[in-house]
PDB file of N, CA and C in Angstrom:
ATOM      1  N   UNK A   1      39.346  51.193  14.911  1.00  0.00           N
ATOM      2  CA  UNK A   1      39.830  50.677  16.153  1.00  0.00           C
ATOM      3  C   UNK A   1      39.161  49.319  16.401  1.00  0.00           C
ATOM      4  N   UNK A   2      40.021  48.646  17.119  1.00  0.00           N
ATOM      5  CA  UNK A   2      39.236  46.995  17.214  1.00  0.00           C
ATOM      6  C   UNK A   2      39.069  47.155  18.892  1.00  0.00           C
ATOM      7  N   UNK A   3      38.201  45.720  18.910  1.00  0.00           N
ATOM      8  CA  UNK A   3      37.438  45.627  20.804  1.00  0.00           C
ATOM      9  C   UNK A   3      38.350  44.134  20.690  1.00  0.00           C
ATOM     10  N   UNK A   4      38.851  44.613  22.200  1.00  0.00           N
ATOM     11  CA  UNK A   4      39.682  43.364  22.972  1.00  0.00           C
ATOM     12  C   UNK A   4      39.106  42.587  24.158  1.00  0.00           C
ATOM     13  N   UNK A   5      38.523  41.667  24.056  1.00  0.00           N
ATOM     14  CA  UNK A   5      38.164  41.387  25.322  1.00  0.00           C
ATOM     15  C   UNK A   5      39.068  40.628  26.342  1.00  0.00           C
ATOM     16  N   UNK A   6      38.916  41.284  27.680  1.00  0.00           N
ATOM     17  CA  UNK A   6      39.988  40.986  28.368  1.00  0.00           C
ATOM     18  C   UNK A   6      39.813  39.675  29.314  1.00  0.00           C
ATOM     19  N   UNK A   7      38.244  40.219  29.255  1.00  0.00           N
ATOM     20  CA  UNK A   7      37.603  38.902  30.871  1.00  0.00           C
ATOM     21  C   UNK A   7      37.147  37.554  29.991  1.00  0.00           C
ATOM     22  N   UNK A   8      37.944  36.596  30.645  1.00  0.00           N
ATOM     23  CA  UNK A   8      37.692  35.234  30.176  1.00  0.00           C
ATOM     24  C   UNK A   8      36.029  34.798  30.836  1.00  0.00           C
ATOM     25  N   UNK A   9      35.297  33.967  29.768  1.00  0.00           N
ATOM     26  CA  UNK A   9      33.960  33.609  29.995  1.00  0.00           C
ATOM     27  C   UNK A   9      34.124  32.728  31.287  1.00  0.00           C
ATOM     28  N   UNK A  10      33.671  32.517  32.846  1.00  0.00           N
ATOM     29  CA  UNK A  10      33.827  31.321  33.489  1.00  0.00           C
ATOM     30  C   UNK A  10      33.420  29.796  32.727  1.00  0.00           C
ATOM     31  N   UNK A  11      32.436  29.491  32.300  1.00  0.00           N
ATOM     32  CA  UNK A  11      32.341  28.370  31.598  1.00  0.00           C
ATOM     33  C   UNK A  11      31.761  28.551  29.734  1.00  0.00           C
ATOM     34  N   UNK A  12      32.442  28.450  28.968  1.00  0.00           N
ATOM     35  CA  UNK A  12      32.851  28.931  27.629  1.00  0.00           C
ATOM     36  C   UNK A  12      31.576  28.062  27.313  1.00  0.00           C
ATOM     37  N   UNK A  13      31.358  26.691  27.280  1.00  0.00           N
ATOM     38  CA  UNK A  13      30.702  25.256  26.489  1.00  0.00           C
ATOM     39  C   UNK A  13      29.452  25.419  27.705  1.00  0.00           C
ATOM     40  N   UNK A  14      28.855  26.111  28.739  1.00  0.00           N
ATOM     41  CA  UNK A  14      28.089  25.249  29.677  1.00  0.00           C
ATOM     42  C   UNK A  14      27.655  24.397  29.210  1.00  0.00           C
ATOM     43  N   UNK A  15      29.146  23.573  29.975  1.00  0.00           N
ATOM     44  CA  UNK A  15      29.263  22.097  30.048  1.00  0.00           C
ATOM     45  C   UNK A  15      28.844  21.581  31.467  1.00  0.00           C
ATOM     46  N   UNK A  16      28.446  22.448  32.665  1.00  0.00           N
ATOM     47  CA  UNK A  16      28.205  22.539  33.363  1.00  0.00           C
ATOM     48  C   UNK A  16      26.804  22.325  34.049  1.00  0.00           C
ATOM     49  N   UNK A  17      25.928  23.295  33.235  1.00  0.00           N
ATOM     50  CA  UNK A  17      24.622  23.324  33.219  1.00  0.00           C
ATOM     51  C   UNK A  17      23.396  22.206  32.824  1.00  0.00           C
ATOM     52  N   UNK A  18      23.916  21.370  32.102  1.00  0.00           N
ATOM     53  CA  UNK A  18      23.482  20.151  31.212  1.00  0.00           C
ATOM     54  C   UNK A  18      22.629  20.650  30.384  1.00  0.00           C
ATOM     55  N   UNK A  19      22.527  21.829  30.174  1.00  0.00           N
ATOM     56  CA  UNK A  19      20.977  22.609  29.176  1.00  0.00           C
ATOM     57  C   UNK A  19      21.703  21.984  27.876  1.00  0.00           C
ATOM     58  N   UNK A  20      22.724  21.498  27.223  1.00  0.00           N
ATOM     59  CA  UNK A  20      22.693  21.004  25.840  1.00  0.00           C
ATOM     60  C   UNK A  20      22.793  19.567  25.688  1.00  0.00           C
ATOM     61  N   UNK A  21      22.551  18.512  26.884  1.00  0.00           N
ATOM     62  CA  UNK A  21      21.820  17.614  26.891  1.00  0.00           C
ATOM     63  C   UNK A  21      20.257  17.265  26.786  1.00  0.00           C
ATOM     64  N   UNK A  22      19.823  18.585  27.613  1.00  0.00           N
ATOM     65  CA  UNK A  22      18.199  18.252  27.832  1.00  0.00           C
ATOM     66  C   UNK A  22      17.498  18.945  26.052  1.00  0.00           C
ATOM     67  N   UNK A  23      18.637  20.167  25.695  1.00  0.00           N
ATOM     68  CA  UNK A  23      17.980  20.114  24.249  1.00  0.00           C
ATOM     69  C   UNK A  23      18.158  19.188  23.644  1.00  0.00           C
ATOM     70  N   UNK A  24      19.423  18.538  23.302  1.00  0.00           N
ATOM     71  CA  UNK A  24      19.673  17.305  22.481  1.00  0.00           C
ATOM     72  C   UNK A  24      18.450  15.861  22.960  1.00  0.00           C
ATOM     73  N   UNK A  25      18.184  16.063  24.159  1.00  0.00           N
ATOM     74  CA  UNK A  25      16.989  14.682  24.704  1.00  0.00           C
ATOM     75  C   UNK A  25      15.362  15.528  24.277  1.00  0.00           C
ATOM     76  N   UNK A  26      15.486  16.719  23.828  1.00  0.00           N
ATOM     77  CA  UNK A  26      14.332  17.481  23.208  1.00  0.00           C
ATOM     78  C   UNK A  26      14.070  17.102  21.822  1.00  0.00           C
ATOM     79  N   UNK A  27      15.065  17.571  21.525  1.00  0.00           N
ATOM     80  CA  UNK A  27      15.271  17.152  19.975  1.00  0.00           C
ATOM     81  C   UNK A  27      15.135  15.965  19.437  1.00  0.00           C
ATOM     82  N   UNK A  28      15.802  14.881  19.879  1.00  0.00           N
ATOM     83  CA  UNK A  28      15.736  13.663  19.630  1.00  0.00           C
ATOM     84  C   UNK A  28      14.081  12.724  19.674  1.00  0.00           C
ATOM     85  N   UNK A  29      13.443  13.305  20.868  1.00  0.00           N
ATOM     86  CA  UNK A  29      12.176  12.830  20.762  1.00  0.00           C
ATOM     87  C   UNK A  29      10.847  13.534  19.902  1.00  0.00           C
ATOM     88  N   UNK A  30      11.611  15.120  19.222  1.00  0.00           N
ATOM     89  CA  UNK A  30      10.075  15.228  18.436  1.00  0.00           C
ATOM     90  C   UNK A  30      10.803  14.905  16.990  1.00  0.00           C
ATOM     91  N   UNK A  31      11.819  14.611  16.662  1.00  0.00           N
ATOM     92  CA  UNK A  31      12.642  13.740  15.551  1.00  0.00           C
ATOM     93  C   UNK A  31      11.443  12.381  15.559  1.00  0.00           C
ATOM     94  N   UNK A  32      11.268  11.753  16.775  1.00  0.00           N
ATOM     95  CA  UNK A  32      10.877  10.554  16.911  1.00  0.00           C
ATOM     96  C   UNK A  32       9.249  10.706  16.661  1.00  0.00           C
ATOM     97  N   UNK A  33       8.327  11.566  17.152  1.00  0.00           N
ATOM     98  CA  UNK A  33       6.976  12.191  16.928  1.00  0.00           C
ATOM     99  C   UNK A  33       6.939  12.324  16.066  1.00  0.00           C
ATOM    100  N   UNK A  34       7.804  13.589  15.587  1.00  0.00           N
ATOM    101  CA  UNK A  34       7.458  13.732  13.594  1.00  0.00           C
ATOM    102  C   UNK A  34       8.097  12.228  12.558  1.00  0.00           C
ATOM    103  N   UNK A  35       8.598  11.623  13.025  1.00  0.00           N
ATOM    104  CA  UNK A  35       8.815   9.963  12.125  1.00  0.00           C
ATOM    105  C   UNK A  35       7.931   9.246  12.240  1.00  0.00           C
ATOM    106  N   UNK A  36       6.635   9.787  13.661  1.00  0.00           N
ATOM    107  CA  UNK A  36       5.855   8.374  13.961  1.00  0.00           C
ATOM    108  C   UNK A  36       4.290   8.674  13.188  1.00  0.00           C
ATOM    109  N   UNK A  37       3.981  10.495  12.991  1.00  0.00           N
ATOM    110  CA  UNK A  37       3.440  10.723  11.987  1.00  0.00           C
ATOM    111  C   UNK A  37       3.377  10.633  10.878  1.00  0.00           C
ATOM    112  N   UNK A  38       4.548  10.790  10.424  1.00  0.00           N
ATOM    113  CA  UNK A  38       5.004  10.588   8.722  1.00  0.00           C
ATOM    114  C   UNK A  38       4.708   9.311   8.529  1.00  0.00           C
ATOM    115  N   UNK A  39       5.225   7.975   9.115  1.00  0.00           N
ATOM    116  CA  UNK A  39       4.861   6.794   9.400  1.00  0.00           C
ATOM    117  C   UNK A  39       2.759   6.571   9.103  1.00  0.00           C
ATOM    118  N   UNK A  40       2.346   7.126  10.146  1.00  0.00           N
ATOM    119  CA  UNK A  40       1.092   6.934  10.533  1.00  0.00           C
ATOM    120  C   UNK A  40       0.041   7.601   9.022  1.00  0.00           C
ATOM    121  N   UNK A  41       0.683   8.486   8.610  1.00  0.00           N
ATOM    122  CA  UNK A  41       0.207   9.424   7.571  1.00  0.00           C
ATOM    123  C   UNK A  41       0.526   8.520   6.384  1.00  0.00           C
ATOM    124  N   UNK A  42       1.731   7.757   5.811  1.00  0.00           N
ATOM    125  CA  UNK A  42       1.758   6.858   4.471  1.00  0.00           C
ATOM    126  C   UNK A  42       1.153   5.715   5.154  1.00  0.00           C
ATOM    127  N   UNK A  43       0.898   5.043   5.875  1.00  0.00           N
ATOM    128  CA  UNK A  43      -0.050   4.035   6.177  1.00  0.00           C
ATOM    129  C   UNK A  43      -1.756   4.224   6.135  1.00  0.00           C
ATOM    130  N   UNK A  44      -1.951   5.748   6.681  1.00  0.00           N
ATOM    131  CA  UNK A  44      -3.830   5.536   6.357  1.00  0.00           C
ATOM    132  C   UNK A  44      -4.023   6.329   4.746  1.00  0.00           C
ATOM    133  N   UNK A  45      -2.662   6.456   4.544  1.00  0.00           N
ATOM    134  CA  UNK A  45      -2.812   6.982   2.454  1.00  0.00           C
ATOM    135  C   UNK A  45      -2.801   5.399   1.843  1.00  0.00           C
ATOM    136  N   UNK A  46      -1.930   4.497   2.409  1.00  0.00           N
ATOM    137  CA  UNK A  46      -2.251   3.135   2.036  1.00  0.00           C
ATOM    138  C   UNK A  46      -3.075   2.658   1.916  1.00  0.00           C
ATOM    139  N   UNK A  47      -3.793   2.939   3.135  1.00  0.00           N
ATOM    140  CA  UNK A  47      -5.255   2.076   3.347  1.00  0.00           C
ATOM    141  C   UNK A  47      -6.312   2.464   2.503  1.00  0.00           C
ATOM    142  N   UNK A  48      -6.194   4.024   2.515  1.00  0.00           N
ATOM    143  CA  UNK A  48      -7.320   4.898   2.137  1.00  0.00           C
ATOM    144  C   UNK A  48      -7.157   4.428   0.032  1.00  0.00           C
ATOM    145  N   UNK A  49      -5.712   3.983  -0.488  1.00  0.00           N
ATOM    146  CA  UNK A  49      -5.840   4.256  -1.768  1.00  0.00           C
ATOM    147  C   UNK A  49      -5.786   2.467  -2.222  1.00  0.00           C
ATOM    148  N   UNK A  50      -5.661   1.715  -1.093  1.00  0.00           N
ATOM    149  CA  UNK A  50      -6.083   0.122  -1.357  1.00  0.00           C
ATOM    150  C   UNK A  50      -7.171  -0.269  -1.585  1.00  0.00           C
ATOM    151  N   UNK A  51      -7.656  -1.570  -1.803  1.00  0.00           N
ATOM    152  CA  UNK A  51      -8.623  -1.966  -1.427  1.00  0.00           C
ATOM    153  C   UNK A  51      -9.440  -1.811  -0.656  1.00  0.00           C
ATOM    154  N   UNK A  52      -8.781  -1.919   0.603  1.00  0.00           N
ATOM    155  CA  UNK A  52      -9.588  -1.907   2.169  1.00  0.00           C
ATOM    156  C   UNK A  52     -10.025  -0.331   2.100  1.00  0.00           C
ATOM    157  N   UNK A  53      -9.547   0.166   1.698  1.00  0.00           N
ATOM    158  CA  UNK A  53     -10.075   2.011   2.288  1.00  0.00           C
ATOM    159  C   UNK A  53     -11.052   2.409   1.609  1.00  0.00           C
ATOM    160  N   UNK A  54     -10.817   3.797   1.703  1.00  0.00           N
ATOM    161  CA  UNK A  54     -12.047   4.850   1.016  1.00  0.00           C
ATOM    162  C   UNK A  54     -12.661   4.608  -0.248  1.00  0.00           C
ATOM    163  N   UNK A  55     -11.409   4.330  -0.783  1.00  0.00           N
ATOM    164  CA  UNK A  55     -11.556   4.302  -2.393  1.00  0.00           C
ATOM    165  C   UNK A  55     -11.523   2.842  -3.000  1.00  0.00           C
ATOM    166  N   UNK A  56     -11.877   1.921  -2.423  1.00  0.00           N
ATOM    167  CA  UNK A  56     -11.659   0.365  -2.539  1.00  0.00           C
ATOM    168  C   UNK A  56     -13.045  -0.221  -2.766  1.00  0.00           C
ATOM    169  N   UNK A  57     -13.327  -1.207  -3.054  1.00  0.00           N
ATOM    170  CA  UNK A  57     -14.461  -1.968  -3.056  1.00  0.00           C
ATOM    171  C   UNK A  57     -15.268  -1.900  -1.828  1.00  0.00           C
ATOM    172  N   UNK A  58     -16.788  -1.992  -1.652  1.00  0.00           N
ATOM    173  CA  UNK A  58     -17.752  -0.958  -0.400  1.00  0.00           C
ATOM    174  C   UNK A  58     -17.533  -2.891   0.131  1.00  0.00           C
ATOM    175  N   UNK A  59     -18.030  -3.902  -0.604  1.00  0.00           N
ATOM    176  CA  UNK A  59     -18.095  -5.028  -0.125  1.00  0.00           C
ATOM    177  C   UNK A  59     -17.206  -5.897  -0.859  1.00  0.00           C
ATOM    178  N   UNK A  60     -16.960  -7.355   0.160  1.00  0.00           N
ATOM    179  CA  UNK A  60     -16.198  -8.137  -1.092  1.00  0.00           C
ATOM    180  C   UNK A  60     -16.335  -8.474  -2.395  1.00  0.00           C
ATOM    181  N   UNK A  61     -15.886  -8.562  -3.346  1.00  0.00           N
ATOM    182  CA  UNK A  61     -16.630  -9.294  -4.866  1.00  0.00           C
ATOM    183  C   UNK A  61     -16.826 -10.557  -4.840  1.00  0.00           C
ATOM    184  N   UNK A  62     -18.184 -10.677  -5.269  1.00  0.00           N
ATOM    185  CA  UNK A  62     -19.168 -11.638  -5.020  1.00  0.00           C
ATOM    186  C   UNK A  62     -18.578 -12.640  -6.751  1.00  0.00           C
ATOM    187  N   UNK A  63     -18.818 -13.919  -5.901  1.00  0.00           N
ATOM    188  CA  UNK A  63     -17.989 -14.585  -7.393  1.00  0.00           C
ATOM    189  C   UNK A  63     -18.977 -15.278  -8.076  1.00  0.00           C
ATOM    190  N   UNK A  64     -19.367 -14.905  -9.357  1.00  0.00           N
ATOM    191  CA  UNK A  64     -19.607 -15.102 -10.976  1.00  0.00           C
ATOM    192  C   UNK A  64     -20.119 -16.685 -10.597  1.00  0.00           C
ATOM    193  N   UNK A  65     -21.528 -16.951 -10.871  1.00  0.00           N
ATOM    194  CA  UNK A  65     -22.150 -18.204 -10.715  1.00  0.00           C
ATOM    195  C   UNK A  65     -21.401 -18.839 -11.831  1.00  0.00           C
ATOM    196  N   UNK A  66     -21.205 -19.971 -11.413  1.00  0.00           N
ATOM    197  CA  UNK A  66     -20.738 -21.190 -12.010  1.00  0.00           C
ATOM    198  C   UNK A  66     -21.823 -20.904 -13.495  1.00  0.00           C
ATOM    199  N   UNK A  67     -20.596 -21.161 -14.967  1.00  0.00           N
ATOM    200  CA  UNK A  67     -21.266 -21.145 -16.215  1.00  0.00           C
ATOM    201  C   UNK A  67     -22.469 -22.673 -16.357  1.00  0.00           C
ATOM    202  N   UNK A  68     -23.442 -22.370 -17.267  1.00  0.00           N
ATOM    203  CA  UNK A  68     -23.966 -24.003 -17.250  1.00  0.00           C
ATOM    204  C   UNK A  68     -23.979 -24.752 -18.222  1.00  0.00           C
ATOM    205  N   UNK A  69     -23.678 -26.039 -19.020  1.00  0.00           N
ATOM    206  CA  UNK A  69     -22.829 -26.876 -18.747  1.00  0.00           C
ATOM    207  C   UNK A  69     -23.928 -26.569 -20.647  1.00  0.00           C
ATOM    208  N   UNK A  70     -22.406 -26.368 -21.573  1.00  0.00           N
ATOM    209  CA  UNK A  70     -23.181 -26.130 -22.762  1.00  0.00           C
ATOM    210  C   UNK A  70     -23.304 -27.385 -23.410  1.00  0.00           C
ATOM    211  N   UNK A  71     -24.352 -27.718 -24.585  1.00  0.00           N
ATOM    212  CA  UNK A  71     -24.881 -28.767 -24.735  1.00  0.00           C
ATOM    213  C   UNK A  71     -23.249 -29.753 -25.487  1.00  0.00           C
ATOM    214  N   UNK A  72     -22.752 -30.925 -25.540  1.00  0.00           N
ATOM    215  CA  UNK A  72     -21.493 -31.397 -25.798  1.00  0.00           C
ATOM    216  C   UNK A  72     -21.653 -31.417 -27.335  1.00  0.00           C
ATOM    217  N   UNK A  73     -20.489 -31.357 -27.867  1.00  0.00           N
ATOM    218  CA  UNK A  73     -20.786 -31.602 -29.220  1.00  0.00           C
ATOM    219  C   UNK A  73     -20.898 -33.226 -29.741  1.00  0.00           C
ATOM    220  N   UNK A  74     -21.753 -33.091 -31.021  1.00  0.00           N
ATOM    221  CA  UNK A  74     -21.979 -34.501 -31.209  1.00  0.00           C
ATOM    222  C   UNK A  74     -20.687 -35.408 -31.987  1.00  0.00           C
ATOM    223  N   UNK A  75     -21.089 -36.764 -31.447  1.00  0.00           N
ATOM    224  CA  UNK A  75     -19.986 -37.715 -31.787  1.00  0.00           C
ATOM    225  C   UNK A  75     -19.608 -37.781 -33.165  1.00  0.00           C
ATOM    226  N   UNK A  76     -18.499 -38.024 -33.736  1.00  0.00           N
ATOM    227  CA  UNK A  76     -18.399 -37.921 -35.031  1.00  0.00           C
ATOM    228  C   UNK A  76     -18.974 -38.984 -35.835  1.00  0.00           C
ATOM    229  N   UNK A  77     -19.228 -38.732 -36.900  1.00  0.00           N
ATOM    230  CA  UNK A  77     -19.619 -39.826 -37.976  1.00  0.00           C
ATOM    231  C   UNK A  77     -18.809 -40.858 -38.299  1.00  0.00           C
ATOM    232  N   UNK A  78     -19.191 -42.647 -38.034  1.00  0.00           N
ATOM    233  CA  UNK A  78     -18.905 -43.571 -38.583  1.00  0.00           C
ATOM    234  C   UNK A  78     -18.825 -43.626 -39.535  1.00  0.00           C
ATOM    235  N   UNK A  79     -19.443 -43.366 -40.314  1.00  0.00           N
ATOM    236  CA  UNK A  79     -20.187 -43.917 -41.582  1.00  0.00           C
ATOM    237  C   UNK A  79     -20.007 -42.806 -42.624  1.00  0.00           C
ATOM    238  N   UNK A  80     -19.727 -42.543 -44.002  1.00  0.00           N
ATOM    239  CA  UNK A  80     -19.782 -41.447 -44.934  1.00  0.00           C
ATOM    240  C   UNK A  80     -21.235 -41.162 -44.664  1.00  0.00           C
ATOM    241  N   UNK A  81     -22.224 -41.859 -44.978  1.00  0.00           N
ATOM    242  CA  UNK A  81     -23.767 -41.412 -44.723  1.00  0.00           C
ATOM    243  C   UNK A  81     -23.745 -40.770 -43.947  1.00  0.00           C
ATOM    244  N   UNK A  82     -23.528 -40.490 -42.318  1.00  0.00           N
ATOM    245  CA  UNK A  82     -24.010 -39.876 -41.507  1.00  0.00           C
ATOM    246  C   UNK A  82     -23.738 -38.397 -41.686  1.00  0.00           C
ATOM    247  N   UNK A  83     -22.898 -37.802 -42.654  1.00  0.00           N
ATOM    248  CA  UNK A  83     -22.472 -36.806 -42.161  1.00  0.00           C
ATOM    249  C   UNK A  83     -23.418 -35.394 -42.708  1.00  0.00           C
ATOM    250  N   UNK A  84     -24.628 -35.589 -43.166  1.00  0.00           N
ATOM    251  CA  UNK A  84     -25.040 -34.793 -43.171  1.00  0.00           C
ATOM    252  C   UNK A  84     -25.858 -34.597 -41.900  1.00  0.00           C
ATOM    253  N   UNK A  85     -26.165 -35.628 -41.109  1.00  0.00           N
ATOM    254  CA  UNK A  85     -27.425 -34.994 -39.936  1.00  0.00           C
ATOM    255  C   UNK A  85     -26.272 -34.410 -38.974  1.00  0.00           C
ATOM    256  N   UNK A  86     -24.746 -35.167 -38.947  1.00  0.00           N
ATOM    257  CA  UNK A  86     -23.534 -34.960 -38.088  1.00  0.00           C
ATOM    258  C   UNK A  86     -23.597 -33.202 -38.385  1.00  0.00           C
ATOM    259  N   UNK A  87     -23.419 -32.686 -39.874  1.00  0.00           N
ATOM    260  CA  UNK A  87     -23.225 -31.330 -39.633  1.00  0.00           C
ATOM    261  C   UNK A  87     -24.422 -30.448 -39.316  1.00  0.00           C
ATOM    262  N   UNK A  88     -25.468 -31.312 -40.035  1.00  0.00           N
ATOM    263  CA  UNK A  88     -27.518 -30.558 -39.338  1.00  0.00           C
ATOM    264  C   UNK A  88     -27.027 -30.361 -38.081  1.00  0.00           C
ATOM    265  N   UNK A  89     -26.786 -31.290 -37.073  1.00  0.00           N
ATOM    266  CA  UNK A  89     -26.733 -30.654 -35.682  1.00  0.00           C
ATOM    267  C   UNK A  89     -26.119 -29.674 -34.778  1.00  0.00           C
ATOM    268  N   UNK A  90     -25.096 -28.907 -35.702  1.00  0.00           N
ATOM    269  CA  UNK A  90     -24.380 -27.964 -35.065  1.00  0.00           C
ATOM    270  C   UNK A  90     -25.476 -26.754 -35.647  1.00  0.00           C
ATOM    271  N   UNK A  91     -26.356 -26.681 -36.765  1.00  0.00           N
ATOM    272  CA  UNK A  91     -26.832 -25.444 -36.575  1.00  0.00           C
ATOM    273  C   UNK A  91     -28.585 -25.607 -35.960  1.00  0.00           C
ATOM    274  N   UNK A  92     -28.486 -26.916 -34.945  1.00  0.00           N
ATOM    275  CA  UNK A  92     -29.910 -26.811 -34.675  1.00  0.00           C
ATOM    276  C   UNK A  92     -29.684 -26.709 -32.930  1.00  0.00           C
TER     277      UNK A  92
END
């Protein structure tokens, strides 16, 4: 046997009540809370896995003193004679 219902609902949608506006204005703002965490949460994983954070350098890097100034190499030989003191001086 089947059930008939006879009595019509007075308002079917309460469209009346506004209760499925104030959920929809519910909803919409912890949509907006949980985006502003998710947000807030890949930004201090940013920070924390950059430079600037946890895991980054404690201070800036300190920059590498200037090299000092190696002796120049010597002028080449004029002369066929010279070239033996010309090559003496690279191993002295």
């Amino acid at each position: 046997m089947s059930q008939v219902n006879v009595n019509v609902p007075s308002d079917p949608d309460n469209r009346g009540t506004g209760e499925s506006a104030a959920a929809a204005g519910i909803n919409m703002v912890t949509v907006l809370i949980v985006l502003v965490v998710a947000v807030l949460a890949l930004l201090a994983l940013w920070w924390l896995l950059s430079g600037s954070g946890l895991l980054g350098p404690a201070a800036p890097a300190v920059p590498a003193a200037p090299a000092a100034p190696s002796n120049p190499a010597p002028a080449a030989p004029k002369k066929t004679g010279e070239i033996v003191p010309y090559l003496a001086s690279f191993f002295m």
